[in-house]
Protein backbone atom coordinates (compact mmCIF):
# COMPACT_ATOMS: atom_id res chain seq x y z
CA UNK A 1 -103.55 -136.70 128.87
CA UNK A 2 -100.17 -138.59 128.11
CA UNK A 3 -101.45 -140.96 125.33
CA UNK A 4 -103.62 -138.64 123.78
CA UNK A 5 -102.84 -138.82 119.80
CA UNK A 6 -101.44 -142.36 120.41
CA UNK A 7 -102.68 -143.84 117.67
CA UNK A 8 -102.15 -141.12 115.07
CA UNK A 9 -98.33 -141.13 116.65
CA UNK A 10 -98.17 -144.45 116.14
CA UNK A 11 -99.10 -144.43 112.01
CA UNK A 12 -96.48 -142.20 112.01
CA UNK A 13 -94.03 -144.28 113.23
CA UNK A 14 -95.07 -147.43 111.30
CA UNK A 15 -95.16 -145.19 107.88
CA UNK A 16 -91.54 -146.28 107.75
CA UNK A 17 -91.90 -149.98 108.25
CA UNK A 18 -91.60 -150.99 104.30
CA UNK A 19 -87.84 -149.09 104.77
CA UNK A 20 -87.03 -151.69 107.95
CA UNK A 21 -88.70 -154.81 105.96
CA UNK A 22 -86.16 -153.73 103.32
CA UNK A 23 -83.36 -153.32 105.84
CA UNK A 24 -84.11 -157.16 106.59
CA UNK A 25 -82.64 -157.97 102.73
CA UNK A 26 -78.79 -158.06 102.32
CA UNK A 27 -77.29 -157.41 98.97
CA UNK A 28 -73.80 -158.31 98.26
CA UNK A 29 -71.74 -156.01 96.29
CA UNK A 30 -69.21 -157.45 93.51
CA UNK A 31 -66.29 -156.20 95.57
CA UNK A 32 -67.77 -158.99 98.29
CA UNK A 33 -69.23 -156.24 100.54
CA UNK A 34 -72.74 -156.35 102.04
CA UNK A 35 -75.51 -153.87 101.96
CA UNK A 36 -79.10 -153.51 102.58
CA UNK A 37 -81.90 -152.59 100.71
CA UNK A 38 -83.07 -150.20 103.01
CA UNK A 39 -81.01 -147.56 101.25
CA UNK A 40 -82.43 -148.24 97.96
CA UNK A 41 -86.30 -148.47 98.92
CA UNK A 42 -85.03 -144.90 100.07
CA UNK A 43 -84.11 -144.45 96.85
CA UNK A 44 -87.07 -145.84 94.62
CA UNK A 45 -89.06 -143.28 96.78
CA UNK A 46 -87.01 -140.18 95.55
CA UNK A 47 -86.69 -141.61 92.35
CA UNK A 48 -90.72 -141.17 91.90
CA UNK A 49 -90.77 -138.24 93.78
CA UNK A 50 -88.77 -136.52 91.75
CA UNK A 51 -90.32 -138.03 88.30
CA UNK A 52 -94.09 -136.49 90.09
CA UNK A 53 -92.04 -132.65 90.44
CA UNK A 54 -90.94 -132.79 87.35
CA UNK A 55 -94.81 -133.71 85.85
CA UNK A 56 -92.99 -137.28 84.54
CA UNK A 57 -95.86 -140.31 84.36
CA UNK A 58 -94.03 -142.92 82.54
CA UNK A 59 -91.94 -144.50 85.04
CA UNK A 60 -91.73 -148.15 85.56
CA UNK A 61 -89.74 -150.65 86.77
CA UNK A 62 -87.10 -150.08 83.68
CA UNK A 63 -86.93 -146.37 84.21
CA UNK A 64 -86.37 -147.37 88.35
CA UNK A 65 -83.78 -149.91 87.15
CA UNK A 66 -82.09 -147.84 84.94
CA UNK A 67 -81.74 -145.26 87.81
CA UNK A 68 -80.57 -147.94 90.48
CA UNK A 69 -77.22 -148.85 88.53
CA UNK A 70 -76.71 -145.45 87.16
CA UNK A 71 -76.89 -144.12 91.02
CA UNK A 72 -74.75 -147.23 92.28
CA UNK A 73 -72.07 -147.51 89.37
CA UNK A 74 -73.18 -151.10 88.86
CA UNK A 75 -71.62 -151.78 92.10
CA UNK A 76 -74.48 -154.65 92.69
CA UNK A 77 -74.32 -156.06 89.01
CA UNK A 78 -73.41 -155.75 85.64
CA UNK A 79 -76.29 -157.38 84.33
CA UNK A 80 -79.65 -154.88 83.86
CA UNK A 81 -81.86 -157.86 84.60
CA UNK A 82 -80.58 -158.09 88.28
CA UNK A 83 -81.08 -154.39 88.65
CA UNK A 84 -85.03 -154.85 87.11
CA UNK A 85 -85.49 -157.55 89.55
CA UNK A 86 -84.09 -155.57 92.35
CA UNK A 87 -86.50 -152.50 90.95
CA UNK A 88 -89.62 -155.44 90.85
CA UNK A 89 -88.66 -156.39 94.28
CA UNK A 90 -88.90 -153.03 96.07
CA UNK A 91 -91.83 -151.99 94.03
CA UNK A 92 -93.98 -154.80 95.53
CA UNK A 93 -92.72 -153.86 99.15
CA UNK A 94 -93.96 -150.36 98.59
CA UNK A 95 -97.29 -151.65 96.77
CA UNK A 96 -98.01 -155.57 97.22
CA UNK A 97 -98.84 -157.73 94.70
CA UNK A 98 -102.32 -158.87 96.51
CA UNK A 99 -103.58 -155.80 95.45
CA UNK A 100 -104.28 -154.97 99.24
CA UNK A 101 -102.49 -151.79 101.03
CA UNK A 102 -99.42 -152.74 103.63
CA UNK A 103 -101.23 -153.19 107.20
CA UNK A 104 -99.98 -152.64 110.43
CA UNK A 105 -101.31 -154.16 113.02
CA UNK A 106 -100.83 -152.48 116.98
CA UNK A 107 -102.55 -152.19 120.11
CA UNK A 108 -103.86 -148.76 120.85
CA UNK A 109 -103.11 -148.28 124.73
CA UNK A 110 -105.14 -145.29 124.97
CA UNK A 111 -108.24 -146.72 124.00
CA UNK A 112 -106.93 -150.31 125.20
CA UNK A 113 -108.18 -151.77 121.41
CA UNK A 114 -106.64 -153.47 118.47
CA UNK A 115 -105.97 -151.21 115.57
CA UNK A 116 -104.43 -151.48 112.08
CA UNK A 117 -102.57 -148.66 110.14
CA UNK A 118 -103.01 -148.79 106.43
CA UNK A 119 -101.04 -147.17 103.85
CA UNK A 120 -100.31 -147.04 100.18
CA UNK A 121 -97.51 -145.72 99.46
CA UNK A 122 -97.29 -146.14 95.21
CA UNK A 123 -100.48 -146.34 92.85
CA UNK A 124 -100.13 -147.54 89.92
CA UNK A 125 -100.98 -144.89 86.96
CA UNK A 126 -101.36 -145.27 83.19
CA UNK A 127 -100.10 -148.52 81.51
CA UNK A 128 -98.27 -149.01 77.61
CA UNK A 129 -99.71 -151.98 76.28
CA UNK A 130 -97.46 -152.00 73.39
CA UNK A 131 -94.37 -152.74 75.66
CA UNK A 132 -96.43 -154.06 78.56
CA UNK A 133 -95.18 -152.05 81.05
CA UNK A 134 -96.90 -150.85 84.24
CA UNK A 135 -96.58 -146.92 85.17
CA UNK A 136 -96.69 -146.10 88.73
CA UNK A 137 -96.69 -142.79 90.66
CA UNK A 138 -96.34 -141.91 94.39
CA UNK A 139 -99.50 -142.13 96.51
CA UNK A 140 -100.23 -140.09 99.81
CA UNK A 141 -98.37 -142.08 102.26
CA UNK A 142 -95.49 -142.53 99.93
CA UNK A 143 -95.30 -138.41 100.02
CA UNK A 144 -95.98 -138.25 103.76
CA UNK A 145 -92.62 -140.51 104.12
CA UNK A 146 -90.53 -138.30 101.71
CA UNK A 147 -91.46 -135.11 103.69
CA UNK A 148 -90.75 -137.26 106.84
CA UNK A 149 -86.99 -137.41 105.74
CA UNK A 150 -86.15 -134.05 105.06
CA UNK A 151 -87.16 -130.76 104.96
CA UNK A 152 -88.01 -129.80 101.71
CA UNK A 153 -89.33 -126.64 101.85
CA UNK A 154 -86.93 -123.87 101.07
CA UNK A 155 -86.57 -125.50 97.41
CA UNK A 156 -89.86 -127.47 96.59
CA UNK A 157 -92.09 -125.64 98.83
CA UNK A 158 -94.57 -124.46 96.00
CA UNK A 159 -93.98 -127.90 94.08
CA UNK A 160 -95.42 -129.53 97.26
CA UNK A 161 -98.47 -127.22 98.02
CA UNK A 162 -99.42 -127.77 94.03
CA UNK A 163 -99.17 -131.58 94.57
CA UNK A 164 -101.35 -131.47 98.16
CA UNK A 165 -104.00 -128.86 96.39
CA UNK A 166 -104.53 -131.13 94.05
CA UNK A 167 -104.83 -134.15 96.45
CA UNK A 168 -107.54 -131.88 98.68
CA UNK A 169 -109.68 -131.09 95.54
CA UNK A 170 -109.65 -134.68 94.79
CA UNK A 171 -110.90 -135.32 98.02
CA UNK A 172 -113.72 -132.58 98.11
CA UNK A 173 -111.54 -130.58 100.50
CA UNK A 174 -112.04 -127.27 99.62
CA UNK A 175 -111.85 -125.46 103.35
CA UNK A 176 -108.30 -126.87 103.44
CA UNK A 177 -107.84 -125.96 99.63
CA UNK A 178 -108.32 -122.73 100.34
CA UNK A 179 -105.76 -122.36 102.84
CA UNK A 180 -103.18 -124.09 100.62
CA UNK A 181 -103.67 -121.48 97.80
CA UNK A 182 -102.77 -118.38 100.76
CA UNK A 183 -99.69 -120.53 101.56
CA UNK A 184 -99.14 -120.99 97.63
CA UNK A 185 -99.21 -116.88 97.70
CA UNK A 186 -96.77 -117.13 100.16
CA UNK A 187 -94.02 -118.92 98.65
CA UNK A 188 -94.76 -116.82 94.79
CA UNK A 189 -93.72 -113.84 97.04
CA UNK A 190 -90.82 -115.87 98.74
CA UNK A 191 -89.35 -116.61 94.73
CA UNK A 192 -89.86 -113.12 93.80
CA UNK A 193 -87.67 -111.97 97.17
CA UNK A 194 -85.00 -114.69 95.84
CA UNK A 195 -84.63 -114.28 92.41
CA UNK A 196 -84.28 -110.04 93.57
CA UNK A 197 -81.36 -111.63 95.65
CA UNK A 198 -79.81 -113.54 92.73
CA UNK A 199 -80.07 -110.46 90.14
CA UNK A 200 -78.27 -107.91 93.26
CA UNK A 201 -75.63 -110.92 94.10
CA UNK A 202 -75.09 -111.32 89.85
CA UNK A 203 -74.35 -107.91 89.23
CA UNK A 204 -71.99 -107.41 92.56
CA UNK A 205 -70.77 -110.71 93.41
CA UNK A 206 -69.49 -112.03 89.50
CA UNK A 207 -65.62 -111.33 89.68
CA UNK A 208 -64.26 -114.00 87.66
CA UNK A 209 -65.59 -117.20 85.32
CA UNK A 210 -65.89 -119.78 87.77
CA UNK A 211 -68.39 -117.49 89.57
CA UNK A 212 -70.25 -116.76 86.05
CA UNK A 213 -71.43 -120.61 85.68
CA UNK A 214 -72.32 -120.94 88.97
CA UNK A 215 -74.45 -118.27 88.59
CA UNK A 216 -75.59 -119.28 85.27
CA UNK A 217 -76.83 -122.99 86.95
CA UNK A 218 -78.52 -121.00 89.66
CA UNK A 219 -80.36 -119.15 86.77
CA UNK A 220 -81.18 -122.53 84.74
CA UNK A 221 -82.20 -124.27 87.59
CA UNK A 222 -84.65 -121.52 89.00
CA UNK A 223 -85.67 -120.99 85.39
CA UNK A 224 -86.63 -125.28 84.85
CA UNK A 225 -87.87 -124.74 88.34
CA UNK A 226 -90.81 -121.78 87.28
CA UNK A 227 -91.20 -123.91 84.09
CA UNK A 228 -91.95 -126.90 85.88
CA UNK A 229 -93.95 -125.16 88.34
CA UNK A 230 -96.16 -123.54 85.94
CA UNK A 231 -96.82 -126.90 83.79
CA UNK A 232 -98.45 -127.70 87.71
CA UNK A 233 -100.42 -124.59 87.67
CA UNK A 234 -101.47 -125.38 84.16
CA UNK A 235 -102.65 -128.83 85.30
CA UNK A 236 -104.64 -127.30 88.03
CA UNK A 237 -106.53 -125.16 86.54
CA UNK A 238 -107.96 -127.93 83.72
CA UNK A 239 -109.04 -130.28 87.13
CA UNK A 240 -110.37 -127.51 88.76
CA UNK A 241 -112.49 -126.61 85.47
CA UNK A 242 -113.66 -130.46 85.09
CA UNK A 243 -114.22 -130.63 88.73
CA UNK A 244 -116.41 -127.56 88.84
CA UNK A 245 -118.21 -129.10 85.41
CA UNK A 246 -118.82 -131.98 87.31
CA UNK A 247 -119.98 -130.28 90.61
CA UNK A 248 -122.41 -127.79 88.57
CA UNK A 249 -124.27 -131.02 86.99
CA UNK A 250 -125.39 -131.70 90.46
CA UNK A 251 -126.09 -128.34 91.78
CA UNK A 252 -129.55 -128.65 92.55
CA UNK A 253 -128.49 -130.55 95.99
CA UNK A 254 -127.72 -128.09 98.89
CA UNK A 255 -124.03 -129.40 99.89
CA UNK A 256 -123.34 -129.52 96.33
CA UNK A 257 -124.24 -125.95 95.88
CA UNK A 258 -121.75 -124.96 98.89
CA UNK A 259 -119.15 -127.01 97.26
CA UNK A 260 -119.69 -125.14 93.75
CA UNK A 261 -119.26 -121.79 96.16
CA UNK A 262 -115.95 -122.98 96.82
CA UNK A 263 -114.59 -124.27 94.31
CA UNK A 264 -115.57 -120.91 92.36
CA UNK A 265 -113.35 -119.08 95.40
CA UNK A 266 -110.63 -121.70 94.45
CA UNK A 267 -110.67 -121.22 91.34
CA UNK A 268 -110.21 -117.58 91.56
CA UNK A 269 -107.73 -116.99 94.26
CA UNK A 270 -105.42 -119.63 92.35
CA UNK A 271 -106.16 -117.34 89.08
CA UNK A 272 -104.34 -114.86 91.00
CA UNK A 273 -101.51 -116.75 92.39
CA UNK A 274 -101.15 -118.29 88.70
CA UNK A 275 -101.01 -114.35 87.33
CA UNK A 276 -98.08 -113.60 89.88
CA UNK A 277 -96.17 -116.87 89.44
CA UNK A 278 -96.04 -115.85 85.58
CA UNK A 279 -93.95 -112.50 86.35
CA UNK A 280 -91.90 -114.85 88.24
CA UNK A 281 -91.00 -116.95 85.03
CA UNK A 282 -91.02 -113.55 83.18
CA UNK A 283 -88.34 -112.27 85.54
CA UNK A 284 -86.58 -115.57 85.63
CA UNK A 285 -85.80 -115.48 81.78
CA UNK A 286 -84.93 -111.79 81.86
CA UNK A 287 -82.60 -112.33 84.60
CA UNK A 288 -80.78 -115.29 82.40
CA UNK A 289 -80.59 -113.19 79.44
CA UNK A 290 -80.09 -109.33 80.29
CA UNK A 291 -78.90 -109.53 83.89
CA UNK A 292 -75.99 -112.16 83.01
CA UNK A 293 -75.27 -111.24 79.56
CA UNK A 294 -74.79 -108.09 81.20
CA UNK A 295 -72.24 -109.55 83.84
CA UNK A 296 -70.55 -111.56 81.00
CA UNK A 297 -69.82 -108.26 78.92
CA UNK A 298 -68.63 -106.56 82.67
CA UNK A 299 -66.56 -109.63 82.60
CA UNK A 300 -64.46 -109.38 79.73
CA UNK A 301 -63.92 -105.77 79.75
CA UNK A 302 -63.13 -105.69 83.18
CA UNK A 303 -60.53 -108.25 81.87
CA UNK A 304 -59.33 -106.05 78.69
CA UNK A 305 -58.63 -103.11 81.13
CA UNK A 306 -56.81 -105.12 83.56
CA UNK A 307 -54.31 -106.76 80.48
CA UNK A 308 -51.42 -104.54 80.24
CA UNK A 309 -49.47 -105.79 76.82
CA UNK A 310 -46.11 -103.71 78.08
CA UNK A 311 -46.04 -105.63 81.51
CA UNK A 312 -47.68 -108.71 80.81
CA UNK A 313 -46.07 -109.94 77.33
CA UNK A 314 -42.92 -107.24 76.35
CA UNK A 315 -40.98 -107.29 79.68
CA UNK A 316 -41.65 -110.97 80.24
CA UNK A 317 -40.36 -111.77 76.89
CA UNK A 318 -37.18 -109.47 77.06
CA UNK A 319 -36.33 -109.22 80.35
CA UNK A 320 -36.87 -113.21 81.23
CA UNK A 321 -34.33 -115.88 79.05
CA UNK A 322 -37.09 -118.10 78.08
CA UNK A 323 -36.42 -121.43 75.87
CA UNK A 324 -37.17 -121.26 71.96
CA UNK A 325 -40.76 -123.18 72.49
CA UNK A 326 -42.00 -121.33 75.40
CA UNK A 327 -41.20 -117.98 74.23
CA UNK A 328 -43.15 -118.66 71.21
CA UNK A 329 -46.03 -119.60 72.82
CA UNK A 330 -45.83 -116.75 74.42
CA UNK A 331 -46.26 -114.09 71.71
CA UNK A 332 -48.10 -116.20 69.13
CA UNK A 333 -51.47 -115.10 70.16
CA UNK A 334 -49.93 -111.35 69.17
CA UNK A 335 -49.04 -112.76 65.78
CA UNK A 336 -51.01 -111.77 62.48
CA UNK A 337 -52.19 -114.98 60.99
CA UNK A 338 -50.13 -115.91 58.16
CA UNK A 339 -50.32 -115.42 54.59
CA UNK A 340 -48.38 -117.41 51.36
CA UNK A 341 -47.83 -115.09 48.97
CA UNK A 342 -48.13 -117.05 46.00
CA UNK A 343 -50.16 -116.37 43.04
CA UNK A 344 -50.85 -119.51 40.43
CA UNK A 345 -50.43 -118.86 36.79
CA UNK A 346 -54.20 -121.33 36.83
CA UNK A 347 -55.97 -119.10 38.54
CA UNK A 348 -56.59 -117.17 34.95
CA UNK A 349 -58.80 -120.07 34.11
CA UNK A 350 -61.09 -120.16 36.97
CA UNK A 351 -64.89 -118.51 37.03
CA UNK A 352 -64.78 -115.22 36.77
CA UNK A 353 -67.18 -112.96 38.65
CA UNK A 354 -68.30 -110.01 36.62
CA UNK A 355 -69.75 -106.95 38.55
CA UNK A 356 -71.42 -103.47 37.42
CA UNK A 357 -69.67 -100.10 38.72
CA UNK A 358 -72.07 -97.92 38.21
CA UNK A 359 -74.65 -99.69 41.19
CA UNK A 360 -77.72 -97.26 41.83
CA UNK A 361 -77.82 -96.84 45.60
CA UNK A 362 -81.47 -96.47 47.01
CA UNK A 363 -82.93 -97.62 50.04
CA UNK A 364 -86.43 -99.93 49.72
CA UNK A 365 -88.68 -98.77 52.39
CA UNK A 366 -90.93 -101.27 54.57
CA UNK A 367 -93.93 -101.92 52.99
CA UNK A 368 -96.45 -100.44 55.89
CA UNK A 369 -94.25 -97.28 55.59
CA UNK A 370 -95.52 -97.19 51.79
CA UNK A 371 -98.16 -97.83 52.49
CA UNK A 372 -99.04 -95.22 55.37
CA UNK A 373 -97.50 -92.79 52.96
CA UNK A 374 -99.70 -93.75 50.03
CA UNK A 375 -103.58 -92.84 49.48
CA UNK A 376 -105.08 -96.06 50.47
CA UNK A 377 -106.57 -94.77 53.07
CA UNK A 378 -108.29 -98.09 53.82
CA UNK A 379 -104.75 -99.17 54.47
CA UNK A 380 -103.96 -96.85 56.46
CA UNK A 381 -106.48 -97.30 58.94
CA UNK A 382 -106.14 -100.97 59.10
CA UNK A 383 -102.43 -100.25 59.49
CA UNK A 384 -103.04 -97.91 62.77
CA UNK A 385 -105.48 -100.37 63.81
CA UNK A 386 -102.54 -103.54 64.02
CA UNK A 387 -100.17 -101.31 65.50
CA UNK A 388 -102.75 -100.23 68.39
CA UNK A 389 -103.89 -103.88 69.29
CA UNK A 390 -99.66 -104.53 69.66
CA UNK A 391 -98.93 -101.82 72.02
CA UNK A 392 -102.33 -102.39 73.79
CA UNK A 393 -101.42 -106.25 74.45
CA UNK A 394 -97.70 -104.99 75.66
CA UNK A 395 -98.73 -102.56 78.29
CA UNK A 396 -101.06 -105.11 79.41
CA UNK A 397 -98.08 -107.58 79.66
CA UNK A 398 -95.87 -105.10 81.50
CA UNK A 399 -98.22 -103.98 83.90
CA UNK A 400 -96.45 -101.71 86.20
CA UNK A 401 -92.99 -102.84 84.55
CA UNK A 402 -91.35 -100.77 82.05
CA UNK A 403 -88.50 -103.81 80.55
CA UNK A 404 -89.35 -106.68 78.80
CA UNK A 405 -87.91 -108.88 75.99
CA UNK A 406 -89.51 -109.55 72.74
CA UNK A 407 -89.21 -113.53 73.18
CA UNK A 408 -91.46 -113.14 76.70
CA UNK A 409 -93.92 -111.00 75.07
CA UNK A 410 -94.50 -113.68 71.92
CA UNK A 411 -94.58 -116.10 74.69
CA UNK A 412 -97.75 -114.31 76.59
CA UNK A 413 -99.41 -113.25 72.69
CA UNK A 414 -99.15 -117.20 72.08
CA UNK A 415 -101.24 -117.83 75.12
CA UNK A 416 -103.43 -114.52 75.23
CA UNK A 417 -103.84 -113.19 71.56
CA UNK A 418 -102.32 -116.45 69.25
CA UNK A 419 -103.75 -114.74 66.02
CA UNK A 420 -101.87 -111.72 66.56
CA UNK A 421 -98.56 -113.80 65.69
CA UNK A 422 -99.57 -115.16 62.47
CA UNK A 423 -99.93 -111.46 61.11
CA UNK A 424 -97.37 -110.20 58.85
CA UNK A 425 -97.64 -106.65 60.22
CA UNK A 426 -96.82 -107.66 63.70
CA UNK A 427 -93.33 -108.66 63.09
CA UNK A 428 -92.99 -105.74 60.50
CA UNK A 429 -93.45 -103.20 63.19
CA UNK A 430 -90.72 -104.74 65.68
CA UNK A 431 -88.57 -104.67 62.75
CA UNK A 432 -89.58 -101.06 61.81
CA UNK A 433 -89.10 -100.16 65.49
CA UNK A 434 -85.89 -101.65 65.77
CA UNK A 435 -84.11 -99.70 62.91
CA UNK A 436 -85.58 -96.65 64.30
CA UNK A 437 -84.48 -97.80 68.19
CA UNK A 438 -86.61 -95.67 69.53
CA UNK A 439 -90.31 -94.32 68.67
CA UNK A 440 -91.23 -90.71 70.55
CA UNK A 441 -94.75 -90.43 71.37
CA UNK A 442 -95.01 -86.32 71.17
CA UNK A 443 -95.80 -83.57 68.79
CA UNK A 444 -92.26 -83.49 67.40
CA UNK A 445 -91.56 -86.76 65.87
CA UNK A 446 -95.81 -87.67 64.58
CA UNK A 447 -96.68 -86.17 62.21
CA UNK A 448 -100.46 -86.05 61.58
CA UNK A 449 -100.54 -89.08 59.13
CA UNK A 450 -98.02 -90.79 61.12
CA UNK A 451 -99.18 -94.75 61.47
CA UNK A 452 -98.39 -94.13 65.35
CA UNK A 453 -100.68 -91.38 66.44
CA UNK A 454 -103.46 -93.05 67.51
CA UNK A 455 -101.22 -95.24 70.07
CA UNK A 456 -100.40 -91.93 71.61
CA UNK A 457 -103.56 -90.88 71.82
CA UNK A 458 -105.05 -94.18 73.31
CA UNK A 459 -102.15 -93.79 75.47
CA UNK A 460 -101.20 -90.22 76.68
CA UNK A 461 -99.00 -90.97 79.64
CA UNK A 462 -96.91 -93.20 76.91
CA UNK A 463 -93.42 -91.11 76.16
CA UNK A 464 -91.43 -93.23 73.63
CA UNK A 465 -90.15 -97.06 72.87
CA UNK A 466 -86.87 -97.65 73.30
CA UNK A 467 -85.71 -101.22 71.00
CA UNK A 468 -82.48 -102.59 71.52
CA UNK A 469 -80.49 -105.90 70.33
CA UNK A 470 -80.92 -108.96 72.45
CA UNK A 471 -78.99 -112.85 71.66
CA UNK A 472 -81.11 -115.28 70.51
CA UNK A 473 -83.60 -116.05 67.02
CA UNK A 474 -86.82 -116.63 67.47
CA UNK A 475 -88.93 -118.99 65.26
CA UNK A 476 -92.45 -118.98 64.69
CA UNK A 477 -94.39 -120.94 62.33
CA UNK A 478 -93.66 -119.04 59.02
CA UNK A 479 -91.86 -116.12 60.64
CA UNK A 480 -88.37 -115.61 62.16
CA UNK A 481 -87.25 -112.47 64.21
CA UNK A 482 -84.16 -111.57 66.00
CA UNK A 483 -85.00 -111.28 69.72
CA UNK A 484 -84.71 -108.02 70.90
CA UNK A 485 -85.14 -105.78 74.40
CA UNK A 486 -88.17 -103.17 74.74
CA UNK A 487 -88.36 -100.58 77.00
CA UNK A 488 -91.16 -98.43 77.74
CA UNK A 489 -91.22 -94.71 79.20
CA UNK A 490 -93.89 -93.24 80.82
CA UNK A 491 -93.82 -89.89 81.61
CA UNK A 492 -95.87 -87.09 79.13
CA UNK A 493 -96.79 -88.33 76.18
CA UNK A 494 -98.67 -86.62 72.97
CA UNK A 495 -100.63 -83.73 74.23
């Protein structure tokens, strides 16, 4: 049938109507120029789409303003009051003042009746009575009209599914839910595919510094990206725990009990998207701190070996008549720094700093080391006991992976095992583990009081731990470590 789906075609063509009304208002420009306001209801709409990816509630009609002259250059105005009643004015075209949604009335040929599309395209959220100002965030329709200007898949894809999962759980949806989380898997697997792409392209494609910050955008941006994206997840899961409160209060009643079924399903197929989208940040904060430290270090050297001192500096500066200023330019760099030798007869008056000769050199041991060497054997089990729970949380961490950094791993203890971090002991053994490098897991380097023997034995197939330096200090409350790389080997452990 040829009008079949009129009226459902037709809502979508009237979902842009508040963008025309706005095309009706002219705007002069101080250079004398007009405009329309078309393009900036285009922009409010970003503006809060945006604010909603990023997990931003407080935005207004300041924070709109603010964003209107910074995006035109105060091209309209100078004054920030014509720019907040320009922000005002939009604002009620999106979301009317009468409280009521915009209505659009049209005749429906294919059932020959009078119809009226409704939408509602901003809410308004939480308010600040202190500065009375009214929050507002983007409601259904105004989404529907974003997507309906550009494909935003590719970047926001998972942003968007987490913003329309949430939408179908508010509406009881949870068929639809259900098929939102598969797509959900979908695009996790998609980011771990590209950020694979951007570690191969960092290590073969970085030739020079230009192509070094680009990458290292690409990495911050992903990286704010997965942050972002997990705050969502994080959000999620506390609705779908109040919503599944909520539904079990009522579960005596038959639909309710089908709706508890599925929002238990829910619940746990987004438990395992969640558990894959965290590699992903995992990976994302490895690949900005090994993978392009690596490629800055590749960098310079590369640079070192290509700098040839005889070619580049000598024969330019002997063989080319260069003026008196340019040619020492040229070999200052080479220059030792210089130094005034002067000595003031004064300086026989100033603090003296009196020193002992004969210094005893010894080396203090770690305290756990003392104390797994003592007879406390209380201690010592206690001692073997911390050191177990560590490695056990780590190989749970790593999972099938073998590298990590320490800064991820305090980052999944914080959310799995926070106790564990506000134990002197478990910053003692990374520090023990890093002067040592690297711990062997076989008969040759434990001994049989060794503080380490009953990790290999919880863990036979565990071969050694390999500690290395990494940039970066990492604070905790009372405690601060040097971050550092761990690698794991897993081949034959302690017999």
């Amino acid at each position: 049938m040829a009008l079949e789906n009129f009226s459902e075609r037709m809502s979508r063509i009237l979902l842009f109507a508040p963008l025309y009304r706005l095309r009706g208002r002219k705007l002069r420009r101080k250079d004398g120029t007009e405009t329309t306001a078309m393009e900036l209801g285009l922009m409010t709409l970003l503006f809060f789409f945006d604010r909603m990816l990023d997990g931003r509630k407080d935005t207004g009609i300041r924070e709109l303003a603010g964003f209107l002259q910074s995006e035109t250059n105060s091209r309209l105005s100078d004054s920030f009051a014509d720019y907040e009643k320009l922000a005002r004015d939009i604002v009620q075209v999106f979301r009317p003042t009468t409280g009521r949604r915009n209505a659009e009335p049209f005749l429906d040929w294919s059932s020959k009746q009078e119809r009226t599309a409704e939408f509602s395209y901003l809410k308004a959220d939480k308010a600040d009575v202190s500065s009375n100002a009214q929050y507002y965030v983007l409601d259904e329709q105004g989404l529907e009209l974003v997507f309906a200007t550009k494909e935003y898949f590719n970047e926001y894809q998972l942003s968007i599914n987490q913003l329309i999962l949430r939408k179908q759980l508010e509406k009881g949806q949870f068929t639809l839910a259900l098929r939102q989380v598969e797509e959900m898997r979908l695009d996790v697997e998609t980011l771990h595919s590209r950020i694979v792409r951007i570690r191969r392209e960092i290590h073969r494609s970085i030739v020079s510094e230009e192509t070094l910050k680009h990458y290292q955008k690409v990495v911050r941006d992903l990286n704010e990206r997965l942050k972002s994206e997990e705050n969502q997840f994080k959000e999620l899961k506390t609705f779908i725990v109040t919503t599944k409160r909520r539904i079990h209060d009522n579960i005596d009643q038959d639909p309710v009990r089908d709706a508890y079924d599925s929002i238990m399903t829910v619940e746990q197929r987004l438990d395992t998207v969640h558990g894959k989208h965290r590699r992903l940040l995992e990976l994302g904060i490895e690949l900005g701190t090994s993978a392009l430290a690596a490629a800055e270090e590749a960098l310079y050297f590369s640079g070192i070996d290509a700098f040839n001192f005889d070619s580049d500096v000598a024969n330019r500066f002997f063989a080319t008549p260069l003026p008196l200023d340019a040619a020492r330019q040229l070999i200052e760099p080479f220059l030792p720094v210089a130094h005034a030798a002067v000595w003031s007869p004064l300086d026989i008056f100033a603090p003296q700093r009196l020193e002992r000769f004969e210094r005893e050199g010894r080396e203090e041991a770690f305290p756990d080391e003392a104390l797994a060497e003592g007879d406390n054997a209380e201690a010592r089990t206690n001692l073997r006991r911390h050191y177990g729970r560590i490695v056990d949380d780590l190989l749970a961490f790593l999972g099938d992976g073998t590298t990590t950094t320490l800064e991820a791993f305090l980052s999944y203890e914080d959310e799995h095992c926070p106790d564990a971090l506000e134990e002197k002991q478990f910053y003692i053994f990374w520090m023990i583990l890093h002067r040592r490098q690297c711990l062997r897991f076989d008969e040759d380097h434990l001994s049989e009081d060794s503080p380490y023997r009953d990790i290999a034995h919880a863990h036979p197939e565990l071969a050694a731990l390999a500690i290395d330096f990494a940039p970066g200090v990492l604070e905790r409350p009372g405690f601060t470590i040097s971050n550092m790389t761990i690698e794991v080997t897993r081949t034959h452990g302690l017999s």
